[in-house]
C-alpha atoms as a PDB file:
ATOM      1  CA  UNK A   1       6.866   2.490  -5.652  1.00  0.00           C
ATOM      2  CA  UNK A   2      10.267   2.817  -4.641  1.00  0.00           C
ATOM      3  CA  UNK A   3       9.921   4.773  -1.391  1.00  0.00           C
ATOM      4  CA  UNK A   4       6.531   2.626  -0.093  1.00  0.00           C
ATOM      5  CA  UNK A   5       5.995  -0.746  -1.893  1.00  0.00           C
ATOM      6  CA  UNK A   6       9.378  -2.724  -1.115  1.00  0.00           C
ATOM      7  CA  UNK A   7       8.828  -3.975  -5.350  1.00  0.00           C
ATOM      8  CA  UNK A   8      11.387  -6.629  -6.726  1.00  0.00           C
ATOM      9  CA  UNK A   9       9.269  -5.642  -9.895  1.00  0.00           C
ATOM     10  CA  UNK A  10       7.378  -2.651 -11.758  1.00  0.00           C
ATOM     11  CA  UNK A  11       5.121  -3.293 -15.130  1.00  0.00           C
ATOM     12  CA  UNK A  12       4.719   0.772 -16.658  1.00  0.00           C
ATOM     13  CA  UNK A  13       2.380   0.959 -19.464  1.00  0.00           C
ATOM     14  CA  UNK A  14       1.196   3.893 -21.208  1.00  0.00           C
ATOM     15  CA  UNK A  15      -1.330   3.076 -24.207  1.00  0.00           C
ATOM     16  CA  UNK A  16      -3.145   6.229 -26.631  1.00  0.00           C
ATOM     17  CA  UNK A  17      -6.073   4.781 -27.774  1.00  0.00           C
ATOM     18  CA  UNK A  18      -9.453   6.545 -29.520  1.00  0.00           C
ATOM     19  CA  UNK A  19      -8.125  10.183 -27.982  1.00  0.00           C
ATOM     20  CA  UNK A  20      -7.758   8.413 -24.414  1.00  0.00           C
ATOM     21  CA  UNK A  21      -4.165   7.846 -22.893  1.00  0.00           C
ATOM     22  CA  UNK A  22      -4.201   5.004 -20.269  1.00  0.00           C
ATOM     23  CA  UNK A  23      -1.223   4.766 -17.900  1.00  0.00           C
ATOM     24  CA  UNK A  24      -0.735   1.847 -15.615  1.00  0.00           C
ATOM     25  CA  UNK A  25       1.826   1.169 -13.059  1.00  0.00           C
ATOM     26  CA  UNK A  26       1.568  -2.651 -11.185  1.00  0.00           C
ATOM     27  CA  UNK A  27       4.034  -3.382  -8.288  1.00  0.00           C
ATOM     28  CA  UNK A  28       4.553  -6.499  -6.196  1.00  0.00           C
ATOM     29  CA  UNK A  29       5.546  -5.163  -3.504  1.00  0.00           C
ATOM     30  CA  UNK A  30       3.911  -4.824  -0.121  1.00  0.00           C
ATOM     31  CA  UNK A  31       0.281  -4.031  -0.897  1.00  0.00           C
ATOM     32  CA  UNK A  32      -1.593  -2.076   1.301  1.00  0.00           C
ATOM     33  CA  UNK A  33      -5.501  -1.575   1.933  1.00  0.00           C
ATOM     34  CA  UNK A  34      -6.827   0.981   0.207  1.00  0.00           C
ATOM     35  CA  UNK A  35      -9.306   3.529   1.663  1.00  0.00           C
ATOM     36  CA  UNK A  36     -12.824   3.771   0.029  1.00  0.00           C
ATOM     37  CA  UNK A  37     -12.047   7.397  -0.177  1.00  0.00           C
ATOM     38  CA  UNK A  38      -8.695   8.794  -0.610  1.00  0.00           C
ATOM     39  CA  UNK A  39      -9.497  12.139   1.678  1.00  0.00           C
ATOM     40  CA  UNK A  40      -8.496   9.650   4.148  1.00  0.00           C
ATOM     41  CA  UNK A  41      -4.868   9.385   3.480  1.00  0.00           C
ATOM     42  CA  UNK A  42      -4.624  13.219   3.613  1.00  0.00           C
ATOM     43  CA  UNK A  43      -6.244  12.910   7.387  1.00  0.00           C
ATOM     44  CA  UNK A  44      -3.443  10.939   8.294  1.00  0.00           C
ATOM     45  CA  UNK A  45      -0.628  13.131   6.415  1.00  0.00           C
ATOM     46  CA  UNK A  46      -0.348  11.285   3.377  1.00  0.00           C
ATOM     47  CA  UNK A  47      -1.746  13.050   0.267  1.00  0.00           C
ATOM     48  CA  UNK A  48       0.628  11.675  -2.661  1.00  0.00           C
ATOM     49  CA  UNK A  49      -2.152   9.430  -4.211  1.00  0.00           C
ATOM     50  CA  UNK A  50      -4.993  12.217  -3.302  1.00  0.00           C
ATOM     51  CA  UNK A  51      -2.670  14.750  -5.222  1.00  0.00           C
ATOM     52  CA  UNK A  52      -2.538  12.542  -8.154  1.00  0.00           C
ATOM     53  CA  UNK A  53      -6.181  11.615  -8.087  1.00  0.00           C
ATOM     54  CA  UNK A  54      -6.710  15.708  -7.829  1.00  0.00           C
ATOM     55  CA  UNK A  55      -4.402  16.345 -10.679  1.00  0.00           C
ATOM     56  CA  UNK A  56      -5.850  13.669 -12.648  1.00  0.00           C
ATOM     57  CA  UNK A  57      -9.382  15.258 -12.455  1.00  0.00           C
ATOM     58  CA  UNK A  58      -8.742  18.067 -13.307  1.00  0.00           C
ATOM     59  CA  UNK A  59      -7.514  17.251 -16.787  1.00  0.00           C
ATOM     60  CA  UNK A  60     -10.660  15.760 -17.110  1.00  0.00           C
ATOM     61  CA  UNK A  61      -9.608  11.883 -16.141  1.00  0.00           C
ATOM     62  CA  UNK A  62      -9.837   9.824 -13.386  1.00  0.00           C
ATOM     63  CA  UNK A  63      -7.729   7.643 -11.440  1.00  0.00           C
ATOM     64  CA  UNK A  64      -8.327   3.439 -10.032  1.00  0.00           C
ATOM     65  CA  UNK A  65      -6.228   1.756  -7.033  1.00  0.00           C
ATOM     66  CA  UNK A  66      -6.285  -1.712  -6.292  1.00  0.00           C
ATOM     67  CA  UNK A  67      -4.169  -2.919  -3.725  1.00  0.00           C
ATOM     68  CA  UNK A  68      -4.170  -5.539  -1.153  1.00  0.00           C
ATOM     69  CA  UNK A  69      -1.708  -6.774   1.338  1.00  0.00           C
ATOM     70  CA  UNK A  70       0.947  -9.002   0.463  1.00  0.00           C
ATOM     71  CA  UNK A  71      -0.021  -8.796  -3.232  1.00  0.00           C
ATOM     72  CA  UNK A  72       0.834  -5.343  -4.690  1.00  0.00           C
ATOM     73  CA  UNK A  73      -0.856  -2.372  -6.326  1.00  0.00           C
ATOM     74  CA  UNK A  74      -1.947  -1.443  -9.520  1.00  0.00           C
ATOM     75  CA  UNK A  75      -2.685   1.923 -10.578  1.00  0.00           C
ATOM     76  CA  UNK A  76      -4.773   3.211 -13.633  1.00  0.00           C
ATOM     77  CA  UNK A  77      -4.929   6.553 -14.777  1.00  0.00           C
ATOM     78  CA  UNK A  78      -7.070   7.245 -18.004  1.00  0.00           C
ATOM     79  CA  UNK A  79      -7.113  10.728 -19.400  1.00  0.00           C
ATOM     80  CA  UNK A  80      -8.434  12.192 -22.089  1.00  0.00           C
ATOM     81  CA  UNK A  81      -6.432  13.825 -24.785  1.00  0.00           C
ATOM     82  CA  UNK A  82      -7.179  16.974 -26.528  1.00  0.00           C
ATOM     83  CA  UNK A  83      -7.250  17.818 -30.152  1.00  0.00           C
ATOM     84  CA  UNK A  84      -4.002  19.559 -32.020  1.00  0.00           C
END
């Protein structure tokens, strides 16, 4: 957010629910539009939000963008959480 967006503000939430963590991160800064497929970003040298996605999958979760110019992004990451 702070080296891309150009945010005045950041909501972080990170929620455990029913052996699920949820972790969200809304900006409103710049917005951008998002790809349909994230490979995309890595054709054209950026791969911070493919990592993540990557990352994200293989703990067994999965990762949702929604952007749009002018209005911001919010990211979603739900993973699941093992048993002690």
């Amino acid at each position: 957010v702070l080296a891309h967006a150009d945010a005045k503000q950041v909501i972080v939430r990170l929620r455990l629910r029913l052996r699920v963590a949820t972790l969200s991160v809304a900006d409103d800064g710049c917005g951008f539009v998002p790809p349909s497929d994230l490979n995309t970003l890595a054709l054209r040298g950026h791969f911070g939000l493919l990592g993540m996605a990557e990352r994200i999958a293989q703990s067994g979760g999965h990762l949702r963008l929604c952007a749009r110019p002018g209005w911001g992004t919010v990211i979603v990451v739900r993973v699941p959480v093992p048993e002690e």
